[in-house]
Each structure stands twice: as structure tokens, then as C-alpha cells.
Protein backbone atom coordinates (compact mmCIF):
# COMPACT_ATOMS: atom_id res chain seq x y z
CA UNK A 1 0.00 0.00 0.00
CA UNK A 2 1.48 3.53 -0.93
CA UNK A 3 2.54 6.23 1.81
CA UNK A 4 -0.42 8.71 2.56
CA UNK A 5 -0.48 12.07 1.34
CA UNK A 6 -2.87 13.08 3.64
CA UNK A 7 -1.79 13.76 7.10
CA UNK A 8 -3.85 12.40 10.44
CA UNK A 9 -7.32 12.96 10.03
CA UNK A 10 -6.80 14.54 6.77
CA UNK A 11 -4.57 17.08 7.20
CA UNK A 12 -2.76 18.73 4.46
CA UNK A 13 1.21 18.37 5.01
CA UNK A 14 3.36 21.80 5.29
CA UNK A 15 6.83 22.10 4.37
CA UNK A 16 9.40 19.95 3.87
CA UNK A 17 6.74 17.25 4.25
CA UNK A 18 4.46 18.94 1.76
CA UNK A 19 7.51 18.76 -0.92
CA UNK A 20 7.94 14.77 -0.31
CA UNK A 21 4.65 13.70 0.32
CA UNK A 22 3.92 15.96 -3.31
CA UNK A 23 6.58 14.44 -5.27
CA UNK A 24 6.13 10.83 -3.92
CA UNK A 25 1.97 10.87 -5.11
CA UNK A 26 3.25 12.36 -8.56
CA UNK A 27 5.93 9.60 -8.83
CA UNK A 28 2.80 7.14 -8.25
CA UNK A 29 0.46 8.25 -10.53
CA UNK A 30 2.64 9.63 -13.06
CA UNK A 31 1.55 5.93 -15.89
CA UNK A 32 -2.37 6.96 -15.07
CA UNK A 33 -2.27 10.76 -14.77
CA UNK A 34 -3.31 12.09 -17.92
CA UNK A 35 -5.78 9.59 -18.92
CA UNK A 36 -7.23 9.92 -15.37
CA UNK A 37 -7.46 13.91 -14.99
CA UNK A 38 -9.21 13.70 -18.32
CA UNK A 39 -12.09 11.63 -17.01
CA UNK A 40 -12.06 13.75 -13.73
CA UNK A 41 -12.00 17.25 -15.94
CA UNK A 42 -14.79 16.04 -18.00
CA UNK A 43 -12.36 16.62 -21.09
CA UNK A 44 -12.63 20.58 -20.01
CA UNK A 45 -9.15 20.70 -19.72
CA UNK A 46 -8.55 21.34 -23.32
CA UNK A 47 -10.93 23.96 -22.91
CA UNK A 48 -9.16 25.21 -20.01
CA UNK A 49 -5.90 25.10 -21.48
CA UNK A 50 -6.74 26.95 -24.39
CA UNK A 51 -8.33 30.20 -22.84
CA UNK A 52 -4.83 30.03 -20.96
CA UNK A 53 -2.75 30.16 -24.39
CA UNK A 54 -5.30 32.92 -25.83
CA UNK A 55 -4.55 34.70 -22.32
CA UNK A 56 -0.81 34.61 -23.05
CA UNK A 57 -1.61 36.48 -25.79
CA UNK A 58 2.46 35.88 -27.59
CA UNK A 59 3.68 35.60 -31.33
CA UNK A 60 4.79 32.52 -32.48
CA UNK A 61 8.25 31.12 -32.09
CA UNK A 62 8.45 32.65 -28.83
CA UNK A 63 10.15 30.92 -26.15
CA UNK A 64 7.88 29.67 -23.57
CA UNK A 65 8.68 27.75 -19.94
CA UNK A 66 5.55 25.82 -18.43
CA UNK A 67 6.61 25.06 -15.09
CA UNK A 68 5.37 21.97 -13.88
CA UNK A 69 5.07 20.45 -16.44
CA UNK A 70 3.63 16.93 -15.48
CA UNK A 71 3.03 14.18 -18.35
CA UNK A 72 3.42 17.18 -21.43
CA UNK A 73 -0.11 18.08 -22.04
CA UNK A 74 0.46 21.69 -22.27
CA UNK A 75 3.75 21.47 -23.84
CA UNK A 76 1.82 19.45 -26.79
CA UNK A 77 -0.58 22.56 -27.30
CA UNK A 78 2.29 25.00 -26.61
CA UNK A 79 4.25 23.58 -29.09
CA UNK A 80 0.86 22.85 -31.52
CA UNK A 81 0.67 27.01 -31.48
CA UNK A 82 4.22 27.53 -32.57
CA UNK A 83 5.77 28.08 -29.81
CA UNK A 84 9.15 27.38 -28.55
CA UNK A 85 9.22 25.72 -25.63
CA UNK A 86 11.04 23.71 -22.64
CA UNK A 87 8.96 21.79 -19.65
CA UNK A 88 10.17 21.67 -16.21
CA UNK A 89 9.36 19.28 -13.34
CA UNK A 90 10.04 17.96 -10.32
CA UNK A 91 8.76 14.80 -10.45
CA UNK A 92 10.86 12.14 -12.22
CA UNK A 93 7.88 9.76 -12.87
CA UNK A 94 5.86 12.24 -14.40
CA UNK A 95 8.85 13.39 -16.95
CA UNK A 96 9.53 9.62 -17.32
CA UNK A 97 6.13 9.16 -18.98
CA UNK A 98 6.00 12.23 -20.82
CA UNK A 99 4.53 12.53 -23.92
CA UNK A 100 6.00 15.85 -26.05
CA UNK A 101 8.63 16.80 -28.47
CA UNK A 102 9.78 19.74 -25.86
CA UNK A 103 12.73 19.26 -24.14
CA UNK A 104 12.35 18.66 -20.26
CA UNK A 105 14.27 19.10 -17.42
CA UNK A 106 13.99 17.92 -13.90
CA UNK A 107 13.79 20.74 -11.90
CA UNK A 108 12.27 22.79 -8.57
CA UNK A 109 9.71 25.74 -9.85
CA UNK A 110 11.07 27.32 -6.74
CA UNK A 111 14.95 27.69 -7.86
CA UNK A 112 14.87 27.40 -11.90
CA UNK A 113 17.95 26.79 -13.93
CA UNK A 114 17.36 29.38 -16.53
CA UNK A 115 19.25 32.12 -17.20
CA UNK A 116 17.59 36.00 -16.05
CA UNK A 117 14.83 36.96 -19.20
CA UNK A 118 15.76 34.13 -20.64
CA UNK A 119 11.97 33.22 -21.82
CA UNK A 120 8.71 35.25 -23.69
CA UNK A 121 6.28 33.45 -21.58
CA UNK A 122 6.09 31.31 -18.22
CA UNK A 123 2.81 28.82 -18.18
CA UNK A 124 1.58 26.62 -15.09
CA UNK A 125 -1.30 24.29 -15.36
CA UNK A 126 -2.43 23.47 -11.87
CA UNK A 127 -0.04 23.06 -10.01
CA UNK A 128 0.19 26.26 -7.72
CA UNK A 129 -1.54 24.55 -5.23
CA UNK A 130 1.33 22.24 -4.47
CA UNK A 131 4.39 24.38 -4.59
CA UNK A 132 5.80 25.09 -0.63
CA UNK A 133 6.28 28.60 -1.20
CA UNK A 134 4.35 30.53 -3.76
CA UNK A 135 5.31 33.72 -3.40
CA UNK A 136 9.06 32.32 -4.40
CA UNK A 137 7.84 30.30 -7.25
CA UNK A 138 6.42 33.54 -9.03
CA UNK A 139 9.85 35.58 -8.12
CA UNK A 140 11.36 32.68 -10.10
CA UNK A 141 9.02 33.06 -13.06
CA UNK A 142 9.33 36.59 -12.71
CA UNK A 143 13.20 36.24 -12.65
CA UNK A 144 13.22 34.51 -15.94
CA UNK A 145 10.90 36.54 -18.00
CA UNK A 146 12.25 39.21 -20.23
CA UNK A 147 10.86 42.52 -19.56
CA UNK A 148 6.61 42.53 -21.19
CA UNK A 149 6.87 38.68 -21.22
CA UNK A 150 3.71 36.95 -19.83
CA UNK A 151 3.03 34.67 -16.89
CA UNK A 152 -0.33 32.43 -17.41
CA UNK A 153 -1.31 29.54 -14.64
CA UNK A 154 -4.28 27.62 -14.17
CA UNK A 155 -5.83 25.81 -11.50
CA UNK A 156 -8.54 24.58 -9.35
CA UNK A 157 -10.59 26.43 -7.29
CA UNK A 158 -14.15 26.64 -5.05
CA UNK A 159 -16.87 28.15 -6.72
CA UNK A 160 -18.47 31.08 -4.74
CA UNK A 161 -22.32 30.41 -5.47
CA UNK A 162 -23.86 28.13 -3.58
CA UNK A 163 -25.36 25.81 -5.98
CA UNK A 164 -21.80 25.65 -7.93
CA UNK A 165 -20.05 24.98 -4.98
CA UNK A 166 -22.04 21.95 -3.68
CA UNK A 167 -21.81 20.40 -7.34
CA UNK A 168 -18.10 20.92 -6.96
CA UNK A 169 -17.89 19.16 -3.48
CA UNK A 170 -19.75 15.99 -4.80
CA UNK A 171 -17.84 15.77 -7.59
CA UNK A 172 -14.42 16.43 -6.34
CA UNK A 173 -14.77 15.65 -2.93
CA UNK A 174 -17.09 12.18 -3.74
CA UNK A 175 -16.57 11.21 -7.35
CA UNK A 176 -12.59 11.63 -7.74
CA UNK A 177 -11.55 9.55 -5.07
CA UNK A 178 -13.62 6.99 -6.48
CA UNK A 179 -12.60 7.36 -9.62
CA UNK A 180 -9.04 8.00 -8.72
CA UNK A 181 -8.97 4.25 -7.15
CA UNK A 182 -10.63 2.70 -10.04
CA UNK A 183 -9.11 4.84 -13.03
CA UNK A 184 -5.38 4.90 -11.33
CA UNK A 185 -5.78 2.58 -8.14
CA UNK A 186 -4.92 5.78 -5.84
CA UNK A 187 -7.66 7.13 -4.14
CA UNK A 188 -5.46 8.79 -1.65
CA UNK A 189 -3.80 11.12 -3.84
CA UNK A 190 -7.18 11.96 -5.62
CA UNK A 191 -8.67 12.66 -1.85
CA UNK A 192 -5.74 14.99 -1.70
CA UNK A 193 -5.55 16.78 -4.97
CA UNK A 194 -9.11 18.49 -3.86
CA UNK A 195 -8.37 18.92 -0.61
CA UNK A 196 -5.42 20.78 -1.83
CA UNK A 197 -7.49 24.02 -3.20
CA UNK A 198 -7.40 24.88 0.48
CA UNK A 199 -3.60 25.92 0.25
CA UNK A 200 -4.51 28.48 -2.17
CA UNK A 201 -5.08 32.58 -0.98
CA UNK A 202 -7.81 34.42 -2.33
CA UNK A 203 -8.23 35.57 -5.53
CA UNK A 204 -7.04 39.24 -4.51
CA UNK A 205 -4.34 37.77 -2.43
CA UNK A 206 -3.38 35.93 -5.44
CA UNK A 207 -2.84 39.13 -7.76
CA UNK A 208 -1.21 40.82 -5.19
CA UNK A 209 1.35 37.78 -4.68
CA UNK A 210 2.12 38.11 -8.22
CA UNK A 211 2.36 42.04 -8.62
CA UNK A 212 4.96 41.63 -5.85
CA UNK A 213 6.90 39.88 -7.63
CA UNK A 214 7.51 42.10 -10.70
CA UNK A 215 4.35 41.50 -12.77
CA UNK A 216 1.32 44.00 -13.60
CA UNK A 217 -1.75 43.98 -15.34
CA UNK A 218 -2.37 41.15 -13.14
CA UNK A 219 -5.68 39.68 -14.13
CA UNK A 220 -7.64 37.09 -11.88
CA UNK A 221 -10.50 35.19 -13.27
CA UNK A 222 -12.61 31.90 -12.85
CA UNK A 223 -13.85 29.77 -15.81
CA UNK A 224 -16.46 26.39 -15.66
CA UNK A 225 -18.63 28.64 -12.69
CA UNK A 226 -15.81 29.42 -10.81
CA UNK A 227 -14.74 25.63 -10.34
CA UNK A 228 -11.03 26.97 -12.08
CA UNK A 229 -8.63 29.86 -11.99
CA UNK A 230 -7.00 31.95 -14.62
CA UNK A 231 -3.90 34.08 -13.42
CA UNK A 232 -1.98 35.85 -15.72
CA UNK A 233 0.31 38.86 -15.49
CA UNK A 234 2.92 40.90 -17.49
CA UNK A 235 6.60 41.20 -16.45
CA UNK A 236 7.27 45.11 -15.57
């Protein structure tokens, strides 16, 4: 049986622990994770993905990081729009199954090994939520940006109106770990990848972490009734 992300009674780890207990799920359900998140997503996540690329609003050929990378999918569209473009992520397992023609390095969002401006455009697909410290995550994104380039991340969030936000509970709080167990034989890490909205800030908080760290016309929006985030932000 595989370690627990979840701490007693459900508690989200913090730290050190977060970062191990993190990469350890991601190692595990690295072979199942696309295939799975599609089922879970309701194939939105094209959708999603899209509105993300229109966000970052660049000319093709330009050179483009997405930071946690995971199994490719974004690199596929990334490259698919003409970009140029390198994938970074921590986990091994998930860059051992990766499917993409971008180039991919192993690597913490949190301390990048990329040159200062050395990309057009920083992406990040839902994975904010499990980075230890967010605030230096986007000081590294913002640190490798050129000067106008664009920073664009997805990922989940709790839909303000009531209605929306008890369809979101049964479904992500009822129907994933189900489906996580039968789709990828994990239902612990798909009990935790919902839970795991909870390490988010606000959406305010959220623009003002990234206009700290070097970026304006910080936008903040939700798509699918407020069951997902948009971020994006320009490199001053």
C-alpha cells in the first residue's frame, strides 16, 4: 500500500513534508495521470488550457517555460501554437512518462535553472496549489521573463455560489476519489488533490502575490462557474 499524502485525520502536510509527500503521489500516478485527470476534468481541460494560451496572448516562435510540467499536455498545445518551448518538473515519474517533443528538465519551480529573461512566456497548469512557497515560485518566473513577457497559470478552485459549490464538493470531494482508485488505483492522492485548493489565498491575495513579484496587469478570473482559476500577469 502507498505512503499517505494526507496527514492524520486529513490534514494537508506543510513544508518539507508537503515537498515529499507531493513528489512521492506524482511519482505514483505519473503511468495513469493524464488519462485519469481527463475523465475527472470532464475533457474541459482542453478547454481550459486553451483560454490560458489565448490569455498569453504571444507571437509565435516565442520561447515559452511551463513550469510543472507533469506528463506534457500543455507542452503538446504550446508547441501545436508555434511556440518554442522547454517543460520543467520535479517529479521524475511524471517526466519519465511524458509525452511531447519539448525538451524537459527535472527541476524545482522554486529555484529554476534558466538564465535571467531568458523566456517570452512562463505557463503553469495546476499546479500552484502544491508548490511550498508561492510567493518564491512567481519571483522565479518573474526572474526569468524578459521585460513585457507573460506569466499564465491555471488551477482549481471553489466556486463562490452556492449551488456551484455543492456540485463541486460531490464531484471532487465524492466522485474523484472513487474514480481515482478505479481509473489509477490511488484514491489517496485523488482525496488529496481536492483537498489541496485549500492551500490556495484568495483571488485578490493571489494578484497581489504576483504584482509583488515584478508582474502587472495582473488579471484574476474563474472559468467552468468558478470551479477553475486563470492568473496571468505581465513582467514590468
Amino acid at each position: 500500500m502507498s505512503a499517505s499524502t494526507l496527514g492524520p485525520h486529513g490534514s494537508l502536510p506543510q513544508g518539507a513534508q508537503k515537498r515529499a509527500s507531493v513528489e512521492a503521489m506524482f511519482d505514483r500516478v505519473a503511468p495513469t495521470y493524464e488519462r485519469t485527470n481527463r475523465v475527472i476534468s470532464l475533457g474541459l481541460d482542453r478547454g481550459w488550457r486553451d483560454a490560458a494560451m489565448v490569455e498569453l496572448g504571444l507571437a509565435r516562435g516565442s520561447r515559452v517555460l511551463d513550469v510543472a510540467c507533469g506528463t506534457g499536455d500543455f507542452c503538446r498545445d504550446l508547441t501545436d501554437a508555434g511556440h518554442d518551448v522547454v517543460g520543467a518538473d520535479f517529479s521524475a515519474g511524471m517526466l519519465g512518462v511524458a509525452h511531447t517533443t519539448a525538451p524537459l528538465v527535472r527541476a524545482d519551480a522554486a529555484a529554476l535553472p534558466a538564465r535571467a529573461g531568458a523566456f517570452d512566456g512562463v505557463t503553469c497548469g495546476f499546479a500552484l496549489r502544491n508548490f511550498v512557497e508561492l510567493s518564491t515560485v512567481f519571483d522565479e518566473c518573474s526572474r526569468v521573463l524578459r521585460r513585457g513577457g507573460r506569466f499564465v497559470a491555471l488551477d482549481a478552485a471553489v466556486p463562490t455560489n452556492p449551488v456551484m459549490r455543492l456540485g463541486n464538493a460531490v464531484w471532487f470531494r465524492g466522485a474523484v476519489p472513487i474514480l481515482g482508485r478505479l481509473l489509477a488505483g490511488d484514491a489517496d492522492a485523488y482525496r488529496y488533490l481536492p483537498k489541496s485548493t485549500a492551500y490556495l489565498p484568495g483571488l485578490d491575495a493571489l494578484a497581489e502575490l504576483l504584482q509583488r513579484a515584478g508582474f502587472s496587469d495582473v488579471d484574476v478570473r474563474t472559468l467552468t462557474g468558478g470551479s477553475v482559476l486563470l492568473l496571468s500577469g505581465t513582467r514590468r
